[in-house]
Protein backbone atom coordinates (compact mmCIF):
# COMPACT_ATOMS: atom_id res chain seq x y z
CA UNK A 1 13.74 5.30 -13.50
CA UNK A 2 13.46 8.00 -16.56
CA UNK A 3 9.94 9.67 -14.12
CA UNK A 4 9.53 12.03 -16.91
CA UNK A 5 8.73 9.28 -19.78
CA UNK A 6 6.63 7.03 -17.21
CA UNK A 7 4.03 10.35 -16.38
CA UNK A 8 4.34 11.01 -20.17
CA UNK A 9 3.09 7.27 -20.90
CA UNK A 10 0.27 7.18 -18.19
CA UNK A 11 -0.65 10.59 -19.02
CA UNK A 12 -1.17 9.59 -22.91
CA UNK A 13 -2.84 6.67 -21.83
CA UNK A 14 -5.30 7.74 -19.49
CA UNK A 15 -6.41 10.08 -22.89
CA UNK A 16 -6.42 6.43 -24.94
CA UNK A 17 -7.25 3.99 -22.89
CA UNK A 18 -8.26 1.00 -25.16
CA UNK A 19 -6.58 -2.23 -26.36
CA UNK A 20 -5.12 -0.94 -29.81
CA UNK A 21 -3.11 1.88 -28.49
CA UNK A 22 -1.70 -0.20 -25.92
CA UNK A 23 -0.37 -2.59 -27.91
CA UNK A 24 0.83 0.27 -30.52
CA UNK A 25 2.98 1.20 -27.41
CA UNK A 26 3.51 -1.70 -25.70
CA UNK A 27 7.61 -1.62 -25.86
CA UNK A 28 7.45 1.95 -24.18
CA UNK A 29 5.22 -0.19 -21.63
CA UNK A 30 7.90 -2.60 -21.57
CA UNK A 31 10.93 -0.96 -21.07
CA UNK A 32 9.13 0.94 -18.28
CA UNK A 33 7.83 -1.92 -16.50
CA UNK A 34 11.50 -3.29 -16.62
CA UNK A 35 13.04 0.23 -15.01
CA UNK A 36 10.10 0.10 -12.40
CA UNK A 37 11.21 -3.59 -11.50
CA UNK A 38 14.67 -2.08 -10.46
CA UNK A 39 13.20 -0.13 -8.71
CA UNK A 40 12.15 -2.16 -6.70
CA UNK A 41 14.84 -4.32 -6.53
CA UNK A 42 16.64 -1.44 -4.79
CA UNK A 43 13.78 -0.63 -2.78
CA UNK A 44 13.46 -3.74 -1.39
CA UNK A 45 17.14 -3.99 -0.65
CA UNK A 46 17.11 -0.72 1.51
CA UNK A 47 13.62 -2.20 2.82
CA UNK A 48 15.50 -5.13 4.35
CA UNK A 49 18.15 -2.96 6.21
CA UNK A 50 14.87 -2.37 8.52
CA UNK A 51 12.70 -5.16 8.31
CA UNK A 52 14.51 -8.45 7.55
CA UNK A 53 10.53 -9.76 7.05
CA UNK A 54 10.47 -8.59 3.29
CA UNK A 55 14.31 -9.27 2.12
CA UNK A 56 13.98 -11.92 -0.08
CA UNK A 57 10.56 -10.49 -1.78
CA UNK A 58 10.57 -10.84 -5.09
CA UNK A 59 10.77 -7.53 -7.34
CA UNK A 60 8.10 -8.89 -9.91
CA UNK A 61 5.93 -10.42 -7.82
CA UNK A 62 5.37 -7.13 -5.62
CA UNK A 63 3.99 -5.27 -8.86
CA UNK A 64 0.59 -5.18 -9.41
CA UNK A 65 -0.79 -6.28 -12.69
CA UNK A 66 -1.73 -3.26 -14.93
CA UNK A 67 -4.71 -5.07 -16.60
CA UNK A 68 -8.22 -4.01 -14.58
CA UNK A 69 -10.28 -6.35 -13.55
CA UNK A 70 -13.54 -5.35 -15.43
CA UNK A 71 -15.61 -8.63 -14.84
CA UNK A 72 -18.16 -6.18 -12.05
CA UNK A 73 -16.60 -2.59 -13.12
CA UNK A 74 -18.78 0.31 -14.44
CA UNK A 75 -15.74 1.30 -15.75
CA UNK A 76 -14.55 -0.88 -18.62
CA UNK A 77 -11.34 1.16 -19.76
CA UNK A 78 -8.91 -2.31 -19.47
CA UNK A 79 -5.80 -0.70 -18.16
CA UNK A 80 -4.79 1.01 -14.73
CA UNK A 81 -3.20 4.44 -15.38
CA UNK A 82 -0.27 4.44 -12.46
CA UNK A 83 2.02 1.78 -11.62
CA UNK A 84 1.83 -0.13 -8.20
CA UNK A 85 3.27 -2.53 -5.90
CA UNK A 86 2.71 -3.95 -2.74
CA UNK A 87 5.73 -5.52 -0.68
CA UNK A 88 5.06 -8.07 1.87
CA UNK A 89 6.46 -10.70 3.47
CA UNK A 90 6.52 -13.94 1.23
CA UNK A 91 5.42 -12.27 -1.44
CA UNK A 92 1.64 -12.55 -0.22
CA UNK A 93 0.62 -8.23 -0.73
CA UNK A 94 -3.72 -8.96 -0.79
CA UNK A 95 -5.27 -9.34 2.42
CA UNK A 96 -7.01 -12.79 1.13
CA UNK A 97 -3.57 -14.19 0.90
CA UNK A 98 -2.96 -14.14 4.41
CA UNK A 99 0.49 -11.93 4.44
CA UNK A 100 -0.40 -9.19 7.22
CA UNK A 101 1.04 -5.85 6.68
CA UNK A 102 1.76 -4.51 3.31
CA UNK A 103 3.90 -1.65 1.88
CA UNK A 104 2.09 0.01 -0.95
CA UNK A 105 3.04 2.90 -3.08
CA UNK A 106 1.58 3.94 -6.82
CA UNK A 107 2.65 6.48 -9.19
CA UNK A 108 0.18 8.41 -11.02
CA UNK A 109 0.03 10.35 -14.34
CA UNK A 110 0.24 13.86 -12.93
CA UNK A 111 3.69 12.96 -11.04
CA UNK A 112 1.73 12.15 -7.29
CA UNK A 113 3.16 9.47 -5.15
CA UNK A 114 1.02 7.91 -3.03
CA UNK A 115 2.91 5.55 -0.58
CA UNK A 116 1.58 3.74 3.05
CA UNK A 117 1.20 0.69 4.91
CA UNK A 118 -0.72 -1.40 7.09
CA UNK A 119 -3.89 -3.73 6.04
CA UNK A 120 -6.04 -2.35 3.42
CA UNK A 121 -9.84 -3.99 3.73
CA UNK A 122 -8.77 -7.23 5.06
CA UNK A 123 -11.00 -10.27 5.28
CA UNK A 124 -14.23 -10.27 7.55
CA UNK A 125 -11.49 -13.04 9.90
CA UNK A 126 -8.72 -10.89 9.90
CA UNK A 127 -10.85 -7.56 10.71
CA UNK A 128 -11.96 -8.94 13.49
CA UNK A 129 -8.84 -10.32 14.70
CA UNK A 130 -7.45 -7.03 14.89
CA UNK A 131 -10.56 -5.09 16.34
CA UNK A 132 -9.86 -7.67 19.02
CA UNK A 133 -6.20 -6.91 19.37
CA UNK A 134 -6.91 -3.42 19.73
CA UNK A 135 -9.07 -4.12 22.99
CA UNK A 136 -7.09 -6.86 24.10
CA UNK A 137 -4.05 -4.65 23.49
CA UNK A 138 -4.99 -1.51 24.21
CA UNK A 139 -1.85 0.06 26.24
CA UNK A 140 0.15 -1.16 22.95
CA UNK A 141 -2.36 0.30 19.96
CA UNK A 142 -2.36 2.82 22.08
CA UNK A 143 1.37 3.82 21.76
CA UNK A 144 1.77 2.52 18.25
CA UNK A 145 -0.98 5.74 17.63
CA UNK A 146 1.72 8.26 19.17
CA UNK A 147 4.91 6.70 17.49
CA UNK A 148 6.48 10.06 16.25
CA UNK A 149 7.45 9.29 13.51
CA UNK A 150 4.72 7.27 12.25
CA UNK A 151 2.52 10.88 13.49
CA UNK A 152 5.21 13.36 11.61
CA UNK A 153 4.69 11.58 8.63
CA UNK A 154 1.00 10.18 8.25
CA UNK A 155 -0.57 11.47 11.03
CA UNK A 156 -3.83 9.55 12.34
CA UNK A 157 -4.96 6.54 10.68
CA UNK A 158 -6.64 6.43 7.38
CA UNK A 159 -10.75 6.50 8.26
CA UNK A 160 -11.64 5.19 4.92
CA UNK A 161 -14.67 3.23 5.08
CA UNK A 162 -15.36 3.72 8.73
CA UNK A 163 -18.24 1.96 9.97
CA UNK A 164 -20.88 4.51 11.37
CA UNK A 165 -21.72 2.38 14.55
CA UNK A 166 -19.35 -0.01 16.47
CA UNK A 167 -18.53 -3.41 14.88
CA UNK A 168 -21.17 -6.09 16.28
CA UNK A 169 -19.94 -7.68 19.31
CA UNK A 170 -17.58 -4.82 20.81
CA UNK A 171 -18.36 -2.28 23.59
CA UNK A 172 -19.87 0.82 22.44
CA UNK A 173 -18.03 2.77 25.10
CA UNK A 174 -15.22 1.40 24.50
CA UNK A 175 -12.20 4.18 25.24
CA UNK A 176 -10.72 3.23 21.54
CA UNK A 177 -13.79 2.63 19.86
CA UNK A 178 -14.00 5.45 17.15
CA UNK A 179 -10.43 2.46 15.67
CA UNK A 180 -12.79 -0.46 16.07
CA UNK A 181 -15.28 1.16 13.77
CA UNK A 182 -12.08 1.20 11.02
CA UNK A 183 -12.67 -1.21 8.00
CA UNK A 184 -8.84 -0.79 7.15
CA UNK A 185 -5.69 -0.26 9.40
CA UNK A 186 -3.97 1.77 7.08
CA UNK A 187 -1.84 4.83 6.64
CA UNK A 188 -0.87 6.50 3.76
CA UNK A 189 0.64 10.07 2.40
CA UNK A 190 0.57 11.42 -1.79
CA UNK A 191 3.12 13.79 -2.26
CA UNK A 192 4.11 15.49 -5.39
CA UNK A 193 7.27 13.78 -7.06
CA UNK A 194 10.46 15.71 -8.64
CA UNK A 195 11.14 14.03 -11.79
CA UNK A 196 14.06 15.64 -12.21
CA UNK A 197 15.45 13.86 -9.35
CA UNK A 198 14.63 10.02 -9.98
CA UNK A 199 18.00 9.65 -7.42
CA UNK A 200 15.35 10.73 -4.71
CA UNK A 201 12.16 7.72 -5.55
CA UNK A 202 13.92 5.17 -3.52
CA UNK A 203 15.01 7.21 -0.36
CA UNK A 204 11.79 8.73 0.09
CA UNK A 205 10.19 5.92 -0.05
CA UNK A 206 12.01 3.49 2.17
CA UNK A 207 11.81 6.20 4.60
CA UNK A 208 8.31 6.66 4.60
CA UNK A 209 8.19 3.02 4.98
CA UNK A 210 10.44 2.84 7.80
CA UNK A 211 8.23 5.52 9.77
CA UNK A 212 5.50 3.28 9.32
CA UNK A 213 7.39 0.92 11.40
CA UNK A 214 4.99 0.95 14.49
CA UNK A 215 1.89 0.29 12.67
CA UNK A 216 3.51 -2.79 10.64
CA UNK A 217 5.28 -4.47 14.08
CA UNK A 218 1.91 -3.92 16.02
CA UNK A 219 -0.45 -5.55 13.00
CA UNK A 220 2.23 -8.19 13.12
CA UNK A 221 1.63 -9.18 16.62
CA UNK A 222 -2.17 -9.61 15.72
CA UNK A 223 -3.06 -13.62 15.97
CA UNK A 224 -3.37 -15.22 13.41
CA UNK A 225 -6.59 -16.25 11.89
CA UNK A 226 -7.47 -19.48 9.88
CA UNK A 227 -10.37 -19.16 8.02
């Protein structure tokens, strides 16, 4: 993927975001959009050597859409200024959709990578079916927490959101209880990109993905929830 054009694009566009320059420069958009598809097509390739749960995802359907939703936004600019996917397993990336873990990466204007995984903000049913897991599998969440390589590369887990107080319903002195409070089970890293070296996108990330490999097995082994 030409990195250097895709920064220059976002970067121009976060300057004019609005409907009539995007369509002035909608087949830069285009051809873009098409490179970031392979992209993932070779992503998810190298993704499958590891976890044979997202082989057959589709390359198109793990993009995001770059229209905003601006139906209950303050901000009305209509277009996101990075380019994002989520890979999960059939294809089902948003918590609502039922699909568990999800690999997520974005690219933004200034040439940061952000890439992670886990479950970002999953439904109130799902939430709690972890926060249960977690008690009912302590000795397990546990040792997921001091995989090394999922430490090495994104440390603890992200604390976005946390609840100030335990979740209703769980033990306050509960020995893991500072996780229960988490809104999100989620790990993620932004590192600067070389866009001189496109060659290195795809490595980096389906190793960062692969070190997330505790996280995504344990969330797996969550019960499932039927709302």
């Amino acid at each position: 993927m030409h990195l250097h054009d895709l920064t220059r694009f976002l970067a121009e566009l976060k300057e004019n975001n609005n409907r009539p320059w995007f369509l002035w420069n909608k087949p830069r958009y285009d051809i873009l959009r098409t490179e970031f598809a392979e992209v993932l097509t070779e992503l998810i390739r190298e993704l499958g050597k590891f976890d044979r749960q997202v082989a057959a995802c589709d390359p198109k359907k793990a993009m995001f859409r770059f229209q905003r939703d601006t139906r209950f936004a303050h901000d009305k600019t209509p277009y996101k200024t990075h380019f994002s996917a989520g890979i999960a397993p059939g294809n089902k990336r948003r918590p609502s959709e039922g699909g568990g873990p999800t690999y997520y990466f974005h690219i933004e204007a200034d040439g940061t990578l952000l890439f992670g995984a886990g479950e970002y903000l999953p439904p109130a049913a799902r939430l709690k079916a972890i926060r249960e897991h977690v008690v009912n599998d302590a000795t397990g969440f546990a040792k997921m927490l001091k995989n090394k390589h999922l430490r090495e590369t994104y440390g603890d887990l992200n604390p976005e959101d946390k609840l100030q107080r335990p979740p209703k319903g769980f033990d306050a002195t509960h020995p893991l209880v500072e996780y229960l409070k988490l809104k999100s089970y989620f790990v993620w890293i932004e590192v600067k990109l070389d866009l001189d070296k496109p060659e290195q996108l795809v490595p980096r990330l389906a190793q960062g993905f692969k070190d997330a490999t505790a996280l995504v097995t344990w969330l797996r082994g969550v019960p499932q929830t039927h709302e």
